[in-house]
PDB file of N, CA and C in Angstrom:
ATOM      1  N   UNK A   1       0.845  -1.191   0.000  1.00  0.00           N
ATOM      2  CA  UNK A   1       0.000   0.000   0.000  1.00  0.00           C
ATOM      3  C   UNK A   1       0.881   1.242   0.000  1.00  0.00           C
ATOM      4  N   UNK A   2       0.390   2.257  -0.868  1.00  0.00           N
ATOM      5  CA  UNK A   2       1.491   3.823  -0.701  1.00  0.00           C
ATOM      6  C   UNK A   2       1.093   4.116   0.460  1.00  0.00           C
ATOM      7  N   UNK A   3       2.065   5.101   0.252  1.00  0.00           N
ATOM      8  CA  UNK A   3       1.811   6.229   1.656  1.00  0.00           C
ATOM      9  C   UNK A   3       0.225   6.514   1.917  1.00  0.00           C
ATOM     10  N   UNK A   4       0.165   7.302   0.972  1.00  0.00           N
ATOM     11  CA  UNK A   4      -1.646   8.326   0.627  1.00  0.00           C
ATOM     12  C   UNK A   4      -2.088   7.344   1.409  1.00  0.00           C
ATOM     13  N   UNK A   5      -2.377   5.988   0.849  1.00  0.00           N
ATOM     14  CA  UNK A   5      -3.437   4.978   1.222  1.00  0.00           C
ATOM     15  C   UNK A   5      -3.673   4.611   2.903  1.00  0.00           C
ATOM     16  N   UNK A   6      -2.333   4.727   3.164  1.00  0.00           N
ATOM     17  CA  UNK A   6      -2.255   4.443   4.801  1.00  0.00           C
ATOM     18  C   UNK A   6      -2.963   5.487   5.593  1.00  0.00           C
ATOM     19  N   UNK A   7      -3.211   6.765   4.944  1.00  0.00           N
ATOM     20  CA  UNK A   7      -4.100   7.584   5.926  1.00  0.00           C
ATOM     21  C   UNK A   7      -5.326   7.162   5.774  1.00  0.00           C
ATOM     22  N   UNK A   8      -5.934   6.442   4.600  1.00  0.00           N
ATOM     23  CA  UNK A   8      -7.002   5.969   4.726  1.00  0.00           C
ATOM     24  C   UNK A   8      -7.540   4.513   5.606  1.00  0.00           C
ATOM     25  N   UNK A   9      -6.390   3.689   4.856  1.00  0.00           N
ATOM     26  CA  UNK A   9      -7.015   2.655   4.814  1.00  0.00           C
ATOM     27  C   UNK A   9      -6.086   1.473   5.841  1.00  0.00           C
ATOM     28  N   UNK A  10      -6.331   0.562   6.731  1.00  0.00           N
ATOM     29  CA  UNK A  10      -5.808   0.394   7.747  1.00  0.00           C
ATOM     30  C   UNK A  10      -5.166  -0.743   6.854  1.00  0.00           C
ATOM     31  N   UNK A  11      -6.127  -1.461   6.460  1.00  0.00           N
ATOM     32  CA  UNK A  11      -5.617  -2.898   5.268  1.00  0.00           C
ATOM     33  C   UNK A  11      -6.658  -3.092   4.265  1.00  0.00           C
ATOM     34  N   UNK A  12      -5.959  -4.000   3.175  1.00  0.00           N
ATOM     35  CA  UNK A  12      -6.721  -4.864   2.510  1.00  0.00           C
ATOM     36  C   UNK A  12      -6.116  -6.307   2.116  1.00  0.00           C
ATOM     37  N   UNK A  13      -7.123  -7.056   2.512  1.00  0.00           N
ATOM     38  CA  UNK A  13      -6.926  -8.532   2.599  1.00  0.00           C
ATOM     39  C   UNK A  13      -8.195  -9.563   2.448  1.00  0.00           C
ATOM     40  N   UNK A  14      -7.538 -10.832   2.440  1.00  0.00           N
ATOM     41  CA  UNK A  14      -8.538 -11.923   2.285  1.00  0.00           C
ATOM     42  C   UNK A  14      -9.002 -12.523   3.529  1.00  0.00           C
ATOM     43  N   UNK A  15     -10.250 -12.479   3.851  1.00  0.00           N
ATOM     44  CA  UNK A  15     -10.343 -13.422   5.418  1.00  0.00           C
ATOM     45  C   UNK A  15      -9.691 -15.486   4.829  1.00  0.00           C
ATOM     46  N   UNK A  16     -10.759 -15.667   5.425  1.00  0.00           N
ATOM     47  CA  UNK A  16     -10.469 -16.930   5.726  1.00  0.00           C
ATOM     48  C   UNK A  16     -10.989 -17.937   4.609  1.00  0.00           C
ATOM     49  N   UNK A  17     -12.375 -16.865   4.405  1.00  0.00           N
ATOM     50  CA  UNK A  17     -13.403 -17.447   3.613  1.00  0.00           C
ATOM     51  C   UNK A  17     -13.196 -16.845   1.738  1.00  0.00           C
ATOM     52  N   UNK A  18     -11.937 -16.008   1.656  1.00  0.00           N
ATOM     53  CA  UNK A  18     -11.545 -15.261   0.471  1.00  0.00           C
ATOM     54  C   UNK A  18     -12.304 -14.567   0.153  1.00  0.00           C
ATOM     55  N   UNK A  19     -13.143 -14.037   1.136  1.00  0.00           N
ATOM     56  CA  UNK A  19     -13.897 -12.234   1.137  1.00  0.00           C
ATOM     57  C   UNK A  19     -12.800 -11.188   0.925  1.00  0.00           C
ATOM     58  N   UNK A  20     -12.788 -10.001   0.583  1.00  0.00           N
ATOM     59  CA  UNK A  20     -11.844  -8.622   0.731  1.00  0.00           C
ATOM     60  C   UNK A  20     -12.249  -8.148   1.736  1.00  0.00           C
ATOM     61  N   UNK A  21     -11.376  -7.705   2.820  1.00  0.00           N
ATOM     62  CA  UNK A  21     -11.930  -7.487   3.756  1.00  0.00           C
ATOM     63  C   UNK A  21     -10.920  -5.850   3.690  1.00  0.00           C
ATOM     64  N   UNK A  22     -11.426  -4.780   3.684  1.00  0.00           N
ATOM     65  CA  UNK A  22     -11.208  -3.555   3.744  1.00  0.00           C
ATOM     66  C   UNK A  22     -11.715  -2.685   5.030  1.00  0.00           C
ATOM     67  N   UNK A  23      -9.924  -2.323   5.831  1.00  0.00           N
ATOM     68  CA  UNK A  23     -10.266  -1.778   6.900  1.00  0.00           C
ATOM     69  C   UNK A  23     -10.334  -0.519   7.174  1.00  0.00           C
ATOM     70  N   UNK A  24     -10.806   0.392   7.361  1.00  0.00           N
ATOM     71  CA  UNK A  24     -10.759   1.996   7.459  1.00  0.00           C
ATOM     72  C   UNK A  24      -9.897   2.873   8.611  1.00  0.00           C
ATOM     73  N   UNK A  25      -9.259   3.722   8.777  1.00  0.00           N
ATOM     74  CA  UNK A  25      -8.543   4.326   9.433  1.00  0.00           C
ATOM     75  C   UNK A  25      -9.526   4.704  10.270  1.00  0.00           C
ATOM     76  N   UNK A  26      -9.630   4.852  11.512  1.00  0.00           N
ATOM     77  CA  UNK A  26     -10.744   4.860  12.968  1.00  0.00           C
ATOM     78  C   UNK A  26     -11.746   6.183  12.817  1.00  0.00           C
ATOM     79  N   UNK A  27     -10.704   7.527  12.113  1.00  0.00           N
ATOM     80  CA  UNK A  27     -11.277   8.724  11.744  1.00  0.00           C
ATOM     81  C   UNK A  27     -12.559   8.858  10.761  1.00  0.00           C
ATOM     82  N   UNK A  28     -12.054   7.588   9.580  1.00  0.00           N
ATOM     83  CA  UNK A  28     -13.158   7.582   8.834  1.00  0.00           C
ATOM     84  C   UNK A  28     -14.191   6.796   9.127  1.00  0.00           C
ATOM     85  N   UNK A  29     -14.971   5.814  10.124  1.00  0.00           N
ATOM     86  CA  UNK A  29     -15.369   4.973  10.653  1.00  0.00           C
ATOM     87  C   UNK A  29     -16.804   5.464  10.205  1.00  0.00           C
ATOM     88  N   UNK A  30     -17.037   6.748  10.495  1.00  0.00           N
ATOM     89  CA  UNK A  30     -18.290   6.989  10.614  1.00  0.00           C
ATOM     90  C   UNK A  30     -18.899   7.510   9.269  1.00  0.00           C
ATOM     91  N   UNK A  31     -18.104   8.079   8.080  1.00  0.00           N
ATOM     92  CA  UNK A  31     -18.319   7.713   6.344  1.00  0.00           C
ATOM     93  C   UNK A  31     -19.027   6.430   6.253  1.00  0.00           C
ATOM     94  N   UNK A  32     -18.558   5.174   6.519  1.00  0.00           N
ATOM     95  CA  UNK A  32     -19.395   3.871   6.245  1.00  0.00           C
ATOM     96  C   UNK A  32     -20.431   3.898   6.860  1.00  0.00           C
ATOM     97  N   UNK A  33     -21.313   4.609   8.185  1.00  0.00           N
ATOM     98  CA  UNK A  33     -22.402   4.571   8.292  1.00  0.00           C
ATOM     99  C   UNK A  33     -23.625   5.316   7.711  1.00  0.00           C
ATOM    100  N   UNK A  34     -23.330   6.406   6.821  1.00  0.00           N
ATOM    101  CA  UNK A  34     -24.070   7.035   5.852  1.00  0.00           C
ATOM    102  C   UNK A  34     -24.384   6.190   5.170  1.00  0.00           C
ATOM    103  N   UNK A  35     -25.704   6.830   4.323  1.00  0.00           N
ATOM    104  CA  UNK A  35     -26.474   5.754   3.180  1.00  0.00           C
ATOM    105  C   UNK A  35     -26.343   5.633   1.998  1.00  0.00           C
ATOM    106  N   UNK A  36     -25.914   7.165   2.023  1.00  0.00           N
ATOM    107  CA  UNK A  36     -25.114   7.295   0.847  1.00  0.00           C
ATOM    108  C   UNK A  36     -24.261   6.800   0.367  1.00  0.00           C
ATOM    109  N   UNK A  37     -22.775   6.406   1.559  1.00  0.00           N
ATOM    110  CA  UNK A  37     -21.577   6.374   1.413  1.00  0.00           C
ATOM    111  C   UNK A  37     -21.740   4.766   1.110  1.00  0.00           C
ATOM    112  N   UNK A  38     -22.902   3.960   1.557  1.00  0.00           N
ATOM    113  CA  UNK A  38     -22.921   2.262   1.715  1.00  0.00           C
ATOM    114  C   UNK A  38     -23.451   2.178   0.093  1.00  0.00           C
ATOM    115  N   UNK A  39     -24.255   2.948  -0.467  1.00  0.00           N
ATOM    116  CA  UNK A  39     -24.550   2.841  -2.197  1.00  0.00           C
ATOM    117  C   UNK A  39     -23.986   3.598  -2.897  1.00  0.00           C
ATOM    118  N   UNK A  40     -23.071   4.274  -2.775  1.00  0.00           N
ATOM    119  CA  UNK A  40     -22.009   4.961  -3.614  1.00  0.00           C
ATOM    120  C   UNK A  40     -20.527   3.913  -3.518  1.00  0.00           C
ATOM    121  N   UNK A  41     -20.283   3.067  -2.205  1.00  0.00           N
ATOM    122  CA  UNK A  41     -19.505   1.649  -2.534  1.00  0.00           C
ATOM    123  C   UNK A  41     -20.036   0.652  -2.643  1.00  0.00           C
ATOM    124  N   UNK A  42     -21.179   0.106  -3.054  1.00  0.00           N
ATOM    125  CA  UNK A  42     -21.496  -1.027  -3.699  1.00  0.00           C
ATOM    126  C   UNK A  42     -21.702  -0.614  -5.185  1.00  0.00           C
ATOM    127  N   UNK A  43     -21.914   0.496  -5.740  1.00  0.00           N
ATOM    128  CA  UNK A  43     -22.211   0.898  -6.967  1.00  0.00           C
ATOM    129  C   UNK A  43     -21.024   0.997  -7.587  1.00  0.00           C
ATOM    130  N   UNK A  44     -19.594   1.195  -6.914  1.00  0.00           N
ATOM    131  CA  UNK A  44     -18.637   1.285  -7.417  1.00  0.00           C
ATOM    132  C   UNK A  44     -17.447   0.327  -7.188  1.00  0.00           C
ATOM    133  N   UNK A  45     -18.184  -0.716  -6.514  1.00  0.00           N
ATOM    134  CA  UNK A  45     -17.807  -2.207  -6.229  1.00  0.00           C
ATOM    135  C   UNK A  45     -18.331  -2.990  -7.314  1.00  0.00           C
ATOM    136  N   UNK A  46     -19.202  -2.576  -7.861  1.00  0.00           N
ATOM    137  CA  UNK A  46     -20.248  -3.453  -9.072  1.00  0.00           C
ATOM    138  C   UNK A  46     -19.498  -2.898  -9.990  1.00  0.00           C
ATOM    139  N   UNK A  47     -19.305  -2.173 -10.560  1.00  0.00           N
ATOM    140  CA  UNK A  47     -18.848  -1.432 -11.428  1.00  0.00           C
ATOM    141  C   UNK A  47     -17.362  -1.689 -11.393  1.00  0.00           C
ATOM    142  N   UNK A  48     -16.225  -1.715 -10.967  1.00  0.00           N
ATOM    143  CA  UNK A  48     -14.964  -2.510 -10.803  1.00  0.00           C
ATOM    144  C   UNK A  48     -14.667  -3.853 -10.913  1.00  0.00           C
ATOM    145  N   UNK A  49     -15.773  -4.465 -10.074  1.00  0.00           N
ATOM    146  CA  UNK A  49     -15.832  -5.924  -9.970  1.00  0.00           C
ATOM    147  C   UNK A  49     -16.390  -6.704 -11.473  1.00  0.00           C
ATOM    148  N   UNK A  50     -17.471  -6.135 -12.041  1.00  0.00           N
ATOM    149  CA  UNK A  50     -18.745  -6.518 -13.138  1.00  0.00           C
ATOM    150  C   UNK A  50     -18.971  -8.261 -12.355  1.00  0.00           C
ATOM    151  N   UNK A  51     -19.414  -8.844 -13.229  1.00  0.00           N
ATOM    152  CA  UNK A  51     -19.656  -9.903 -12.627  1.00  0.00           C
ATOM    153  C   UNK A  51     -19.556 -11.072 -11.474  1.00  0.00           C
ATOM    154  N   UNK A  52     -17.660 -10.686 -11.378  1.00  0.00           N
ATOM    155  CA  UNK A  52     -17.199 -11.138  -9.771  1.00  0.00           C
ATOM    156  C   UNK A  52     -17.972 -10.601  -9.009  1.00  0.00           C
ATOM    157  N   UNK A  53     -18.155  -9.434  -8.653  1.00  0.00           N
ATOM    158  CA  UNK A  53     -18.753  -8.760  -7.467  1.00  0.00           C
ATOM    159  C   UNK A  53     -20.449  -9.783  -7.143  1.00  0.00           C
ATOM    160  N   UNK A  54     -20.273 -10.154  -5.747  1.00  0.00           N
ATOM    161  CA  UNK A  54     -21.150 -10.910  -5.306  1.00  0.00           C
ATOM    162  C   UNK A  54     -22.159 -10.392  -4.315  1.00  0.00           C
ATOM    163  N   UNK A  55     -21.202  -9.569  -3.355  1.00  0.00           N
ATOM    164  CA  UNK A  55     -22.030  -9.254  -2.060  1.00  0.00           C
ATOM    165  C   UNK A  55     -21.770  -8.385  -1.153  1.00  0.00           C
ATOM    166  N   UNK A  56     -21.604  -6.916  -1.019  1.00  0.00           N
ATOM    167  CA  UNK A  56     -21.125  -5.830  -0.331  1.00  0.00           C
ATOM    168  C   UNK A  56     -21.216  -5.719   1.257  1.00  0.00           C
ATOM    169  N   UNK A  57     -20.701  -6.125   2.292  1.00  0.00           N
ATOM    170  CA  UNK A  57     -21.154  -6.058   3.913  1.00  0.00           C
ATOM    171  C   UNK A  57     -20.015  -4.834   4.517  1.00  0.00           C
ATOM    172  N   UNK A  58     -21.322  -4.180   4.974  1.00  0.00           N
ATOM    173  CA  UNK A  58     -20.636  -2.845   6.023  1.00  0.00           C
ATOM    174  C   UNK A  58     -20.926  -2.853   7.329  1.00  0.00           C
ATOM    175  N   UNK A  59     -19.301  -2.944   7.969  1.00  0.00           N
ATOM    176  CA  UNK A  59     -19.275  -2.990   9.265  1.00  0.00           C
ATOM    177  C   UNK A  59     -19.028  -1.343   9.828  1.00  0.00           C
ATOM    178  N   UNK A  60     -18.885  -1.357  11.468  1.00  0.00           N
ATOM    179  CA  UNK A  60     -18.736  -0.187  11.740  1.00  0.00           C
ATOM    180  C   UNK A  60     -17.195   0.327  11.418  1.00  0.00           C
ATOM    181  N   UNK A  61     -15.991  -0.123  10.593  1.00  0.00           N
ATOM    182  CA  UNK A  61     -15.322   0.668  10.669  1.00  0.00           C
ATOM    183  C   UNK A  61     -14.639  -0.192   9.027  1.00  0.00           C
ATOM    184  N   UNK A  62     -15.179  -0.952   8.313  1.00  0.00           N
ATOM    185  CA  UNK A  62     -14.516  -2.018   7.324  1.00  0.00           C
ATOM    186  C   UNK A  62     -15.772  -2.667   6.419  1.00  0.00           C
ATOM    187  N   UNK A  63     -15.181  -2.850   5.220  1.00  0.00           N
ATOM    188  CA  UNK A  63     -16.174  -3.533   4.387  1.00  0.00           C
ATOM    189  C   UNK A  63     -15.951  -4.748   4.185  1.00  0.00           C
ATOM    190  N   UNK A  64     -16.914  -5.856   3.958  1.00  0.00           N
ATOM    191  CA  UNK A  64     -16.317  -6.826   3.177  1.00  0.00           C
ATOM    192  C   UNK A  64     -17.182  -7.481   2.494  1.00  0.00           C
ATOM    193  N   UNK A  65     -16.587  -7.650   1.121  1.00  0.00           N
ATOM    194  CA  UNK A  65     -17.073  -7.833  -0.320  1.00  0.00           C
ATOM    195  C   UNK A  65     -16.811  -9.479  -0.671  1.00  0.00           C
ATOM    196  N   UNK A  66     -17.596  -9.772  -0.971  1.00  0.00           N
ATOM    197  CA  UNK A  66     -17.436 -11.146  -1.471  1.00  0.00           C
ATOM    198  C   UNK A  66     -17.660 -11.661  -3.016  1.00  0.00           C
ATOM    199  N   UNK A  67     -16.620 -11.936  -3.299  1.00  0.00           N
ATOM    200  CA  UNK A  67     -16.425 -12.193  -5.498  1.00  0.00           C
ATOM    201  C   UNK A  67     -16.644 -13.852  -5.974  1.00  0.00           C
ATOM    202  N   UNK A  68     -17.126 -13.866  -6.908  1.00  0.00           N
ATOM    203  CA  UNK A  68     -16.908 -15.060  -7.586  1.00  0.00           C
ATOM    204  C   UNK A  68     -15.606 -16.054  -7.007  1.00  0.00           C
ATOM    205  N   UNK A  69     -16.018 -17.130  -6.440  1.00  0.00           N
ATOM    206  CA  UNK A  69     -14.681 -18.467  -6.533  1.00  0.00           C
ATOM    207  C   UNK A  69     -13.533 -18.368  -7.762  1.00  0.00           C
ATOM    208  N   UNK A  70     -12.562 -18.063  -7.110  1.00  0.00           N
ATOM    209  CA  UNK A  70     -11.237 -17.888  -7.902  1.00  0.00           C
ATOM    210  C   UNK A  70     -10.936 -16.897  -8.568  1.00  0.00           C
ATOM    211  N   UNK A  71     -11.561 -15.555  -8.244  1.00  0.00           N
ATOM    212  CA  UNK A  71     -11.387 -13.938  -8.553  1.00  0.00           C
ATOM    213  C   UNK A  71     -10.756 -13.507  -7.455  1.00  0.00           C
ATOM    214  N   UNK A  72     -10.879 -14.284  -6.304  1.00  0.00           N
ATOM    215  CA  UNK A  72     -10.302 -13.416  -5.119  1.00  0.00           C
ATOM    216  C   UNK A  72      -9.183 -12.277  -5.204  1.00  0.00           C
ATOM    217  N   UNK A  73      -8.006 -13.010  -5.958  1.00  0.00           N
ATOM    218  CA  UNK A  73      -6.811 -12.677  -5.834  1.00  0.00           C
ATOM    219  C   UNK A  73      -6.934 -11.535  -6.780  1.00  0.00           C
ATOM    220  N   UNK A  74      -7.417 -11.559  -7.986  1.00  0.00           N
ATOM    221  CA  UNK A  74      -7.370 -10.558  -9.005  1.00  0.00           C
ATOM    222  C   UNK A  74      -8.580  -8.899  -8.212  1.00  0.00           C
ATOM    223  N   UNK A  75      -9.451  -9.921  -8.132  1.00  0.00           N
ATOM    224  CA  UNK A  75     -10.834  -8.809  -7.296  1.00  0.00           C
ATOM    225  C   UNK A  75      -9.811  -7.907  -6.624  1.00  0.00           C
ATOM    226  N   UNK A  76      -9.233  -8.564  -5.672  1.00  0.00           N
ATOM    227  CA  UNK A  76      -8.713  -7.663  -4.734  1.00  0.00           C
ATOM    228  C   UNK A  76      -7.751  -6.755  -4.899  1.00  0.00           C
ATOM    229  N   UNK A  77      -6.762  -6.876  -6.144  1.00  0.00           N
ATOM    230  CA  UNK A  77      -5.851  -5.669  -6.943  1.00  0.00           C
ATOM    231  C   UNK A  77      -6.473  -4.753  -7.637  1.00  0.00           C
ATOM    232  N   UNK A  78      -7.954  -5.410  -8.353  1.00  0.00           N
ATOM    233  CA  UNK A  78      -8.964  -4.411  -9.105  1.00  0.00           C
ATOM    234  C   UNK A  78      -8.930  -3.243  -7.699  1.00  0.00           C
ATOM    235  N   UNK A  79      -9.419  -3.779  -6.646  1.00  0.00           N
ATOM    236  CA  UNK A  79     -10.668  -3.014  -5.587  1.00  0.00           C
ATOM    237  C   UNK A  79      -9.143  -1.782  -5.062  1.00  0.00           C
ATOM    238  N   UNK A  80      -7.752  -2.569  -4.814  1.00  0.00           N
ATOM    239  CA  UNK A  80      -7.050  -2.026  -4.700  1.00  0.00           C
ATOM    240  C   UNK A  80      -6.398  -0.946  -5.129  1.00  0.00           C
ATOM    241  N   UNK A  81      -6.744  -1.106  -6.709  1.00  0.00           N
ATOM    242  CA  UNK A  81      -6.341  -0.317  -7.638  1.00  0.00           C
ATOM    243  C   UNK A  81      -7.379   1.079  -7.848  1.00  0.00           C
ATOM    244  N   UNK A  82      -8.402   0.727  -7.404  1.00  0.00           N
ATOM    245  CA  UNK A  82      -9.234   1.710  -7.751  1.00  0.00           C
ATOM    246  C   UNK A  82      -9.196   3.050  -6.449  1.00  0.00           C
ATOM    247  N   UNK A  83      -9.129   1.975  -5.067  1.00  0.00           N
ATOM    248  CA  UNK A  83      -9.013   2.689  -3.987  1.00  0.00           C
ATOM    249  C   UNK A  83      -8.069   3.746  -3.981  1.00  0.00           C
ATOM    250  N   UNK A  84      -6.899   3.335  -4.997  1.00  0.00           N
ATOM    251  CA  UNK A  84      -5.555   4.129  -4.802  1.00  0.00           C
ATOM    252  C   UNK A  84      -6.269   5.391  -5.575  1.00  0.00           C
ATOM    253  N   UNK A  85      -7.001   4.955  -6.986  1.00  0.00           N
ATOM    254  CA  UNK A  85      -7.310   6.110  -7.770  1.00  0.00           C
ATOM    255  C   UNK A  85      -8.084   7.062  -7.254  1.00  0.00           C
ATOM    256  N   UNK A  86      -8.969   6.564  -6.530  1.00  0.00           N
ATOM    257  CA  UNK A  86     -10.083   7.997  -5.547  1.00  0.00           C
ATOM    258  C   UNK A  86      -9.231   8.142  -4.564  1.00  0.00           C
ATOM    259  N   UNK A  87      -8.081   7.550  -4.054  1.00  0.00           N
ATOM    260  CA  UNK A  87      -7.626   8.472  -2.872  1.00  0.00           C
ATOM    261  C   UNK A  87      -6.093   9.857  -3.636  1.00  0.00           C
ATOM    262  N   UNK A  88      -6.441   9.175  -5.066  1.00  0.00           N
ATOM    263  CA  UNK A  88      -5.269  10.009  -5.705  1.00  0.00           C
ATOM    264  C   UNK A  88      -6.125  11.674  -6.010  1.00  0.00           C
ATOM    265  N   UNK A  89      -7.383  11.383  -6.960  1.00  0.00           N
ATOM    266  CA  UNK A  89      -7.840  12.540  -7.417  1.00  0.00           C
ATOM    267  C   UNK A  89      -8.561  13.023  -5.975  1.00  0.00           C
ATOM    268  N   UNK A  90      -8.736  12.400  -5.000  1.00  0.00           N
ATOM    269  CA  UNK A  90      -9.358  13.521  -3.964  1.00  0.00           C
ATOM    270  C   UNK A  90      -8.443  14.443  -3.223  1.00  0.00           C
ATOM    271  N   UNK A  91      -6.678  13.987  -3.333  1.00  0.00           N
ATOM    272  CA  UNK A  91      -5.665  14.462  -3.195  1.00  0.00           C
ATOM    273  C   UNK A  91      -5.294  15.362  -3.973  1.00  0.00           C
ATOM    274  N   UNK A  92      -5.511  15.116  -5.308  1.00  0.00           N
ATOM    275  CA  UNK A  92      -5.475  16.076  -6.245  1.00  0.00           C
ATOM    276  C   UNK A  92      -6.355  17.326  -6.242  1.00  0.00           C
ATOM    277  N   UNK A  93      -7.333  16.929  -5.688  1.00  0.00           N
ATOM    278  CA  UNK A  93      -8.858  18.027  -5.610  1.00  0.00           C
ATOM    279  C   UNK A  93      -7.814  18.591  -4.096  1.00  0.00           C
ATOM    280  N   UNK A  94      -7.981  18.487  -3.147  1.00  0.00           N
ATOM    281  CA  UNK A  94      -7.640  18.959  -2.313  1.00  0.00           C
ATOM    282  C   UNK A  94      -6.485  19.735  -2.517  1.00  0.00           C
ATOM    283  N   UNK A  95      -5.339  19.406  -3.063  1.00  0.00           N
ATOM    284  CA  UNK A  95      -4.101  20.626  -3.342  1.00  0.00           C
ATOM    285  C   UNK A  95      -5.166  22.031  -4.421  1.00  0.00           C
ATOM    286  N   UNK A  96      -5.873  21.326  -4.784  1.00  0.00           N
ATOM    287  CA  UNK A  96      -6.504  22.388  -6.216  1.00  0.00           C
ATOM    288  C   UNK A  96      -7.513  23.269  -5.170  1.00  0.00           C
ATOM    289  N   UNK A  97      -8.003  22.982  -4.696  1.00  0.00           N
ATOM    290  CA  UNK A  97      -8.627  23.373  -3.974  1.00  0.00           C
ATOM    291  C   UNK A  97      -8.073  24.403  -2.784  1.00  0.00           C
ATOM    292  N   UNK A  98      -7.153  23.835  -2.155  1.00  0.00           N
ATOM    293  CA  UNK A  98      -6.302  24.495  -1.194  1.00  0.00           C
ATOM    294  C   UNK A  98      -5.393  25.670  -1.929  1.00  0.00           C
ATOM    295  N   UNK A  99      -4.666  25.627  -3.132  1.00  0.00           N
ATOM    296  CA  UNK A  99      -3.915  26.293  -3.913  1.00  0.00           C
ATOM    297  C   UNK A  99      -4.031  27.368  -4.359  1.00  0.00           C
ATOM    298  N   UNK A 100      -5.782  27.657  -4.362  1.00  0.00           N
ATOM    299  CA  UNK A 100      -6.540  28.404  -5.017  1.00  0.00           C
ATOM    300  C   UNK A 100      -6.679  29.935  -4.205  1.00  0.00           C
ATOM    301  N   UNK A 101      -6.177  31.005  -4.552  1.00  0.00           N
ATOM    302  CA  UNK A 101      -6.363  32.183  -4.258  1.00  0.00           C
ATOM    303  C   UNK A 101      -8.021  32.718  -3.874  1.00  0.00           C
ATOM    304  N   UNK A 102      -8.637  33.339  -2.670  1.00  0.00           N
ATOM    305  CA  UNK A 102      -9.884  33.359  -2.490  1.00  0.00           C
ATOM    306  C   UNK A 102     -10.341  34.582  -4.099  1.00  0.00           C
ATOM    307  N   UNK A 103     -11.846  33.982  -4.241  1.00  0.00           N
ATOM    308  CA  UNK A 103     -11.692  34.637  -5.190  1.00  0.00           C
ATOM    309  C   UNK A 103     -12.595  36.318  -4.802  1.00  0.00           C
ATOM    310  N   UNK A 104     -12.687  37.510  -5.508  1.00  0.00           N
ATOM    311  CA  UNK A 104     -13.007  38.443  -4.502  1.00  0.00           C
ATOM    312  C   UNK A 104     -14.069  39.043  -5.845  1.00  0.00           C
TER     313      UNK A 104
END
């Protein structure tokens, strides 16, 4: 995992049962209890995953997604890969954002 990611994200891994099990940094804990935030990541779990994607579960501080038998390993570099990309452009938004002279 990069740097960026570690402020988010505590881990990502396989349980026992080869679910993704995605853990959240303690700060963000309370993002996963919005309703929004639980169908804006299954919509973009479906949409990464396409057909692997099986089954979205939100805990109070971690998700875990369950894929097609024998996607595990790949699912989980997709889910990985994508995580990195929204934690890149919201980094990106944020310098753009911050950078920005008030406007008058």
């Amino acid at each position: 995992m990069d740097m960026n990611m570690n402020m988010f994200v505590k881990y990502i891994k396989l349980d026992e049962e080869k679910r993704i099990i995605i853990a959240l940094q303690d700060h963000l804990a309370g993002y996963l209890q919005e309703e929004q935030s639980k169908k804006m990541l299954k919509e973009t779990a479906e949409k990464v995953l396409a057909d692997d994607f099986k089954l979205l579960e939100v805990a109070k501080s971690s998700c875990r997604i369950t894929v097609a038998e024998g996607t595990e390993e790949a699912s989980m570099a997709k889910v990985e890969q994508e995580i990195v990309k929204g934690i890149e452009m919201a980094m990106a938004f944020m310098s753009q954002m911050g950078g920005q002279a008030p406007q008058e």
